[in-house]
Protein backbone atom coordinates (compact mmCIF):
# COMPACT_ATOMS: atom_id res chain seq x y z
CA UNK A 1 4.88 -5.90 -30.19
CA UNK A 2 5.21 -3.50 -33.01
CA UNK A 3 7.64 -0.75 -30.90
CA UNK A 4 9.87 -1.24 -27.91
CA UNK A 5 7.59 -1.08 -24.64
CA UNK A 6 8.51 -1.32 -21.21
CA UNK A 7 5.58 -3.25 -19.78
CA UNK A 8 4.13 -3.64 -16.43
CA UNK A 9 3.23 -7.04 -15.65
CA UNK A 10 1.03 -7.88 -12.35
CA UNK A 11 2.05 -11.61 -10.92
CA UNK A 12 -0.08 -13.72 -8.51
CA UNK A 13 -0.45 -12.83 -5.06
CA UNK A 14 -1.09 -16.28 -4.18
CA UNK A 15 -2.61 -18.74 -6.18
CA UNK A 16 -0.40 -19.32 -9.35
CA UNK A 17 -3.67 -19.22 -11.17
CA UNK A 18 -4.36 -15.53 -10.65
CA UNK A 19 -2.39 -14.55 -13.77
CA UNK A 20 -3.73 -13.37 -16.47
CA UNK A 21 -3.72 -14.83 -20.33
CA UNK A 22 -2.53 -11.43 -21.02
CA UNK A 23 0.17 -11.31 -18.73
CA UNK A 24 1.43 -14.92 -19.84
CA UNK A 25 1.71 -13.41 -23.34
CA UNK A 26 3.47 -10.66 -22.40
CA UNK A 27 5.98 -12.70 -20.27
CA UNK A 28 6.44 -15.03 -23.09
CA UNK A 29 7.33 -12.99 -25.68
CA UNK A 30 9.45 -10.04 -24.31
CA UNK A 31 12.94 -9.89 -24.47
CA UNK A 32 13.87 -9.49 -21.02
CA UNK A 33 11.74 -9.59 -17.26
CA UNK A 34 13.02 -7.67 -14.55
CA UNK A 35 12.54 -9.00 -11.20
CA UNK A 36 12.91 -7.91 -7.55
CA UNK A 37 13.85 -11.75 -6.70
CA UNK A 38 15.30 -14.03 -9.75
CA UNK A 39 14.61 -17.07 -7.36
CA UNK A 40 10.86 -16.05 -6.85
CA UNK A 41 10.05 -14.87 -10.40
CA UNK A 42 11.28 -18.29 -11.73
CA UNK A 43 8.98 -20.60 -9.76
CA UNK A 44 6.04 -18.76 -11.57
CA UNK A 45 7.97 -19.47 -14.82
CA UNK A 46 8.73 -22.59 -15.06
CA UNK A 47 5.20 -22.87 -13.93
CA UNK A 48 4.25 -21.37 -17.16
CA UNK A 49 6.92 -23.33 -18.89
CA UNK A 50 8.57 -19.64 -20.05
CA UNK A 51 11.89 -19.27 -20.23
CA UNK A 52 13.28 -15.79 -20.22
CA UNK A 53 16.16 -13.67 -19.30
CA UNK A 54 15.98 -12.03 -15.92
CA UNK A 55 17.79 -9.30 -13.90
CA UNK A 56 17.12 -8.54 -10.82
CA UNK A 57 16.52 -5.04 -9.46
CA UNK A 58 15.53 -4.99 -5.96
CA UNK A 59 14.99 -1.69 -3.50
CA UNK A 60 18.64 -1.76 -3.03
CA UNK A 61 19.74 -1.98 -6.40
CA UNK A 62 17.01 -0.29 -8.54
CA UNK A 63 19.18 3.44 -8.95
CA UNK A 64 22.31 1.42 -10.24
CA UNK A 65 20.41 -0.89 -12.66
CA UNK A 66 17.65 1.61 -14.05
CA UNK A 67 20.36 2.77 -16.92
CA UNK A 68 21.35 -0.91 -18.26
CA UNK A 69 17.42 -1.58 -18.38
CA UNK A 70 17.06 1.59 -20.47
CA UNK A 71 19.51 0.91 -22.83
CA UNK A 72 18.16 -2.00 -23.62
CA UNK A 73 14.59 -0.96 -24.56
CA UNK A 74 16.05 2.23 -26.29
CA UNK A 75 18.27 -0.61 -28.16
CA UNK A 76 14.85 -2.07 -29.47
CA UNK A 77 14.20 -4.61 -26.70
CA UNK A 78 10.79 -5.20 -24.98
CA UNK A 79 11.22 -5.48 -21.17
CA UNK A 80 8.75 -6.76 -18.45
CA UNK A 81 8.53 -5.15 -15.04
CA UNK A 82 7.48 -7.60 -12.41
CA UNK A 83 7.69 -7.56 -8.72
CA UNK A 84 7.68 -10.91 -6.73
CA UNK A 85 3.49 -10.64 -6.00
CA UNK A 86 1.47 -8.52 -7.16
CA UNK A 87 1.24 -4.97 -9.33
CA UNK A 88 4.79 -3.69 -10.12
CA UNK A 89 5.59 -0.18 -8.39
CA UNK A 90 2.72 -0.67 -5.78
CA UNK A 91 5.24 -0.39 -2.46
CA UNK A 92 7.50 -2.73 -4.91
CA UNK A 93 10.38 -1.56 -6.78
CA UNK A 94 10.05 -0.19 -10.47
CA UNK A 95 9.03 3.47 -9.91
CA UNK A 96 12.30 4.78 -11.00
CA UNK A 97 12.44 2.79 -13.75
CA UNK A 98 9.12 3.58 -14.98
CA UNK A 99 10.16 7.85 -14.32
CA UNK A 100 13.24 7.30 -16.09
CA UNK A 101 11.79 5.25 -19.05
CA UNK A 102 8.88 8.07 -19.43
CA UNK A 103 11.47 10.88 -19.35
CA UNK A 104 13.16 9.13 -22.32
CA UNK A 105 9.84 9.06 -24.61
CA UNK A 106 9.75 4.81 -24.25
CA UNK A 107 6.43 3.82 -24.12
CA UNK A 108 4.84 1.84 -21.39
CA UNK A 109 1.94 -0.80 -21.07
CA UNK A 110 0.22 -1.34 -17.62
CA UNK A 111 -1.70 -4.54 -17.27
CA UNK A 112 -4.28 -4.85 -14.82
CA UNK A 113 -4.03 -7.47 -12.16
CA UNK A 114 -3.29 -8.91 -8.66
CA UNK A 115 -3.29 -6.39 -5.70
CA UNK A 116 -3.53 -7.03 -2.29
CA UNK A 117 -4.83 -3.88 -1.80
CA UNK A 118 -7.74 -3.89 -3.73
CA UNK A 119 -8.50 -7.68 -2.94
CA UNK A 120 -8.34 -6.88 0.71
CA UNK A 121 -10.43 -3.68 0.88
CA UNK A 122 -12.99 -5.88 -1.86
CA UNK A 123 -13.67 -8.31 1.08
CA UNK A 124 -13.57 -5.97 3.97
CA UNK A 125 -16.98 -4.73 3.50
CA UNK A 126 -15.86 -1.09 3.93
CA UNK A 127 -17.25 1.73 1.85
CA UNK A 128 -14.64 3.85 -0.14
CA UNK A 129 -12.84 6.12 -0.53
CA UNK A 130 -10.29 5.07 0.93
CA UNK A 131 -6.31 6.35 0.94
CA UNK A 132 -3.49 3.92 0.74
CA UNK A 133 -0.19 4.63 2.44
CA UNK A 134 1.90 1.65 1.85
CA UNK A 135 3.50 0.02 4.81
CA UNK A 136 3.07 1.83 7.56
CA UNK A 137 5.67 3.85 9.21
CA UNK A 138 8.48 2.81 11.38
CA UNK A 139 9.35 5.74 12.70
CA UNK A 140 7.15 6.46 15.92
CA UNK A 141 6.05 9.84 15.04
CA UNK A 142 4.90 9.32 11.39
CA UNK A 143 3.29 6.63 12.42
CA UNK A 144 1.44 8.50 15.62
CA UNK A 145 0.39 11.47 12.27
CA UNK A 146 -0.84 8.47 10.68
CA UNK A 147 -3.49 7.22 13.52
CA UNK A 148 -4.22 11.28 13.77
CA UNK A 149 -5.68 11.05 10.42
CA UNK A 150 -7.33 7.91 11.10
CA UNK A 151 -9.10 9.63 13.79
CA UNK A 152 -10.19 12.89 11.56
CA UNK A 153 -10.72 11.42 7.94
CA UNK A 154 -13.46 9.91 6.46
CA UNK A 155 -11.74 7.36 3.82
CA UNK A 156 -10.34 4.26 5.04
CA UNK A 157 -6.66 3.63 5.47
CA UNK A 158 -5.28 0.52 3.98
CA UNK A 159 -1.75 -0.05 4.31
CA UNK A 160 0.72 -3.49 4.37
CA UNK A 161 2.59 -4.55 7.74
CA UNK A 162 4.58 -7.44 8.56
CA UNK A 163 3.58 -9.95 11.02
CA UNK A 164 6.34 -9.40 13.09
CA UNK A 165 5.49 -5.60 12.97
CA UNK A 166 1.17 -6.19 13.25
CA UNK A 167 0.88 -6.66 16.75
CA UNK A 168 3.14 -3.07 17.93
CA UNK A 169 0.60 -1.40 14.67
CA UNK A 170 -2.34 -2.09 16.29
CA UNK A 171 -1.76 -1.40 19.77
CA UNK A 172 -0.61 1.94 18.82
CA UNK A 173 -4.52 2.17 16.78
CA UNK A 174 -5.97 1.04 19.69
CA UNK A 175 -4.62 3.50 22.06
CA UNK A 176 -6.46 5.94 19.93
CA UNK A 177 -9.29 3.96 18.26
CA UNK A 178 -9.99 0.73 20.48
CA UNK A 179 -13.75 0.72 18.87
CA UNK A 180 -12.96 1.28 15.02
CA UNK A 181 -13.89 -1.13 12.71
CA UNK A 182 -10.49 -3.24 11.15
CA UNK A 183 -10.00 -6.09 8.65
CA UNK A 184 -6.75 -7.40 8.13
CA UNK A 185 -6.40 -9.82 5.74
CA UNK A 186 -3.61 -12.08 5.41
CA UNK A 187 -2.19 -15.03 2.80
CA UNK A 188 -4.28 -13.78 0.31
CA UNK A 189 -5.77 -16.02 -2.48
CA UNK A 190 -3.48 -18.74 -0.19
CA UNK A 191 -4.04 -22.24 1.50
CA UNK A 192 -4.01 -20.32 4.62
CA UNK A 193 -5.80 -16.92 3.67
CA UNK A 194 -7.99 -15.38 6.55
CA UNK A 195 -10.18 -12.31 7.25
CA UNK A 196 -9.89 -10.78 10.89
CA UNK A 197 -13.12 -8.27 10.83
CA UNK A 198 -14.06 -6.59 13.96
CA UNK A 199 -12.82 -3.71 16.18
CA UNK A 200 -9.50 -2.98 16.78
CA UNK A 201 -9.77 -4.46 20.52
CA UNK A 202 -11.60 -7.27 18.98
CA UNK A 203 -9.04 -8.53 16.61
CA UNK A 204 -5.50 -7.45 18.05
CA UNK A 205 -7.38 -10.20 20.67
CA UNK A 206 -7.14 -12.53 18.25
CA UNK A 207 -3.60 -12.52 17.37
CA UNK A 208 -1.83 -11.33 20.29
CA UNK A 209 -1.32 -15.23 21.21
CA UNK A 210 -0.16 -16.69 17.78
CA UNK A 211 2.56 -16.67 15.43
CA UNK A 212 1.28 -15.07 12.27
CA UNK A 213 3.28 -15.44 8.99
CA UNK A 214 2.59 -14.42 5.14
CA UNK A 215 1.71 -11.16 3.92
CA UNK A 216 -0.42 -8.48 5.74
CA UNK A 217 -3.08 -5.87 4.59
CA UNK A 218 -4.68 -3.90 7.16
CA UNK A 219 -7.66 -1.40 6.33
CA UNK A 220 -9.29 0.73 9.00
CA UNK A 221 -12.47 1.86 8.72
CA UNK A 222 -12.80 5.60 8.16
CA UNK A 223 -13.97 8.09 10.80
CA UNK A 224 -18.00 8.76 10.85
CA UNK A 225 -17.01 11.94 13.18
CA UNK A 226 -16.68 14.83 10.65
CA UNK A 227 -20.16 13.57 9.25
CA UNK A 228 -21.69 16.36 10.62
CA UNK A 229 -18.56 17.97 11.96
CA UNK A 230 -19.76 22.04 13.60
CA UNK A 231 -17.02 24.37 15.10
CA UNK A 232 -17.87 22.68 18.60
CA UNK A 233 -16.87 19.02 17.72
CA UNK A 234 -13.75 20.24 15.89
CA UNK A 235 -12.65 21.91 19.57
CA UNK A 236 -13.54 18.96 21.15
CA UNK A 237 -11.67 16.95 18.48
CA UNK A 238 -8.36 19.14 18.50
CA UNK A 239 -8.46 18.95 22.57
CA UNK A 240 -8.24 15.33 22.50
CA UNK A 241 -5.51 15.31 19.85
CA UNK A 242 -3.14 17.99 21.90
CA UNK A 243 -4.14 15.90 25.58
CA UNK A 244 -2.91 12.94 23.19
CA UNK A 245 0.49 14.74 22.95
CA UNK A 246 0.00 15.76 19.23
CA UNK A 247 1.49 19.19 18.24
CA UNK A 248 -0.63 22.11 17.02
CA UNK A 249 1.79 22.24 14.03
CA UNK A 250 0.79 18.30 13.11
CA UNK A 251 -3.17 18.81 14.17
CA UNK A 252 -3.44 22.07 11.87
CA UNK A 253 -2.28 20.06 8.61
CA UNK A 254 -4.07 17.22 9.36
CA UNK A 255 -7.23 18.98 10.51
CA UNK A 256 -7.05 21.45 7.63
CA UNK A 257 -6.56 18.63 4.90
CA UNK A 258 -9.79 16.39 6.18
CA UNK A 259 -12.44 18.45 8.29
CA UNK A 260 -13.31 21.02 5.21
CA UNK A 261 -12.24 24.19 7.39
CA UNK A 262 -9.56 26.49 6.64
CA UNK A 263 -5.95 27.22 7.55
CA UNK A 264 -6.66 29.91 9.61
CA UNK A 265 -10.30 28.65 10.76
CA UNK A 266 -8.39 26.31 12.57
CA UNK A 267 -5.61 28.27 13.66
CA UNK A 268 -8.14 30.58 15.35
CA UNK A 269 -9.88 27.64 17.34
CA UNK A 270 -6.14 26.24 18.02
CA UNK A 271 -5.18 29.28 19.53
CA UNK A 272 -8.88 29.66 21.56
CA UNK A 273 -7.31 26.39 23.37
CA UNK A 274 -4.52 27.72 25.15
């Protein structure tokens, strides 16, 4: 480590094992590892037999923390990013860090390794592209723009839920999508880990009587419909979004960013509707 780096350091998702020999280098000799849990980043530690200073900067903590972590790489220390599983930054905290370090001219090493999200969409069998949107929304009407675009674009949507959250998130799909292909993959590289593949009727079946618990990734299979998509399916398409109770506003974005008309193509056919 010839200059001060801020580096960012993918941990197992799972299996302890998934680490990398590069990432166990990096973790051994850096200064300093910042952690969203202290408690969490240990166990994988000790594992490892490291022993390192930590500090913890969690969602709630990241803005007030950011400048002590800079000050210590612009004082000549190497830092690690971590996040409790999985690629630092990726709907973990660490973006402002990484913004902040950037704006400063301190250089910064990505590692490649764990990610739910491309280990889930790996084993789903799905054909990219596909857009990831992080956990998906809590509030009801992003989350009804999000199942919109599900219904008009052609890359699959991945996104992380929790399994108290999973069952509401796929009964609102299903009111839209009941015969779209899903996976959701949970635990991950874990004891327990299990692929649900099937339509969206077919697997919210299949958990709507247990208890699920662990992580959650979700990915549902992009829309075949603008395929071949002619001014006549697009009407038909935009009718069933407004009878859905979508507004014109919402479908003219979405149908303008994913269908390959224009703006005011589909203003025109929005406006033919009334």
């Amino acid at each position: 480590m010839e200059r001060s780096t801020l580096y960012l350091v993918p941990t197992p998702i799972g299996n302890l094992r998934d680490i990398t020999l590069r990432a166990l280098d990096v973790l051994g000799a850096v200064d300093l590892i910042v952690c969203e849990d202290t408690r969490q980043t240990r166990k994988l530690l000790s594992h490892y037999r490291i022993g390192k200073p930590l500090v913890s900067c969690e969602r709630f903590s990241e803005a007030r923390k950011v400048e002590g972590i800079l000050e210590q790489l612009q004082s000549g220390k190497n830092v690690a990013l971590v996040s409790d599983a999985g690629t630092p930054a990726v709907s973990d905290p660490g973006f402002r860090l990484i913004v902040r370090a950037r704006e400063r001219g301190i250089r910064i090493e990505a590692l490649p390794g764990a990610s739910a999200l491309i280990t889930s969409f790996s084993a789903s069998g799905f054909e990219p592209p596909f857009r990831f949107i992080g956990f998906f929304p809590r509030q009801k009407e992003k989350g009804e723009n999000e199942v919109m675009k599900m219904c008009v674009s052609n890359d699959a949507t991945v996104f992380y839920e929790s399994p108290r959250r999973l069952l509401k998130t796929l009964r609102s799909i299903s009111e839209r999508l009941p015969e779209r292909a899903i996976c959701v993959a949970r635990e991950i590289s874990k004891i327990h880990e299990e692929y649900l593949i099937g339509t969206v009727t077919e697997v919210l079946s299949q958990v709507e009587d247990r208890v699920l618990k662990g992580e959650i990734t979700v990915i549902v299979k992009g829309s075949e419909a603008l395929d071949l998509l002619d001014e006549e399916t697009l009407k038909e398409l935009a009718r069933s979004l407004l009878s859905a109770g979508h507004s014109k506003k919402d479908i003219l974005c979405i149908l303008s960013q994913e269908s390959g008309f224009s703006r005011n193509e589909i203003y025109r056919i929005l406006v033919g509707l009334d």
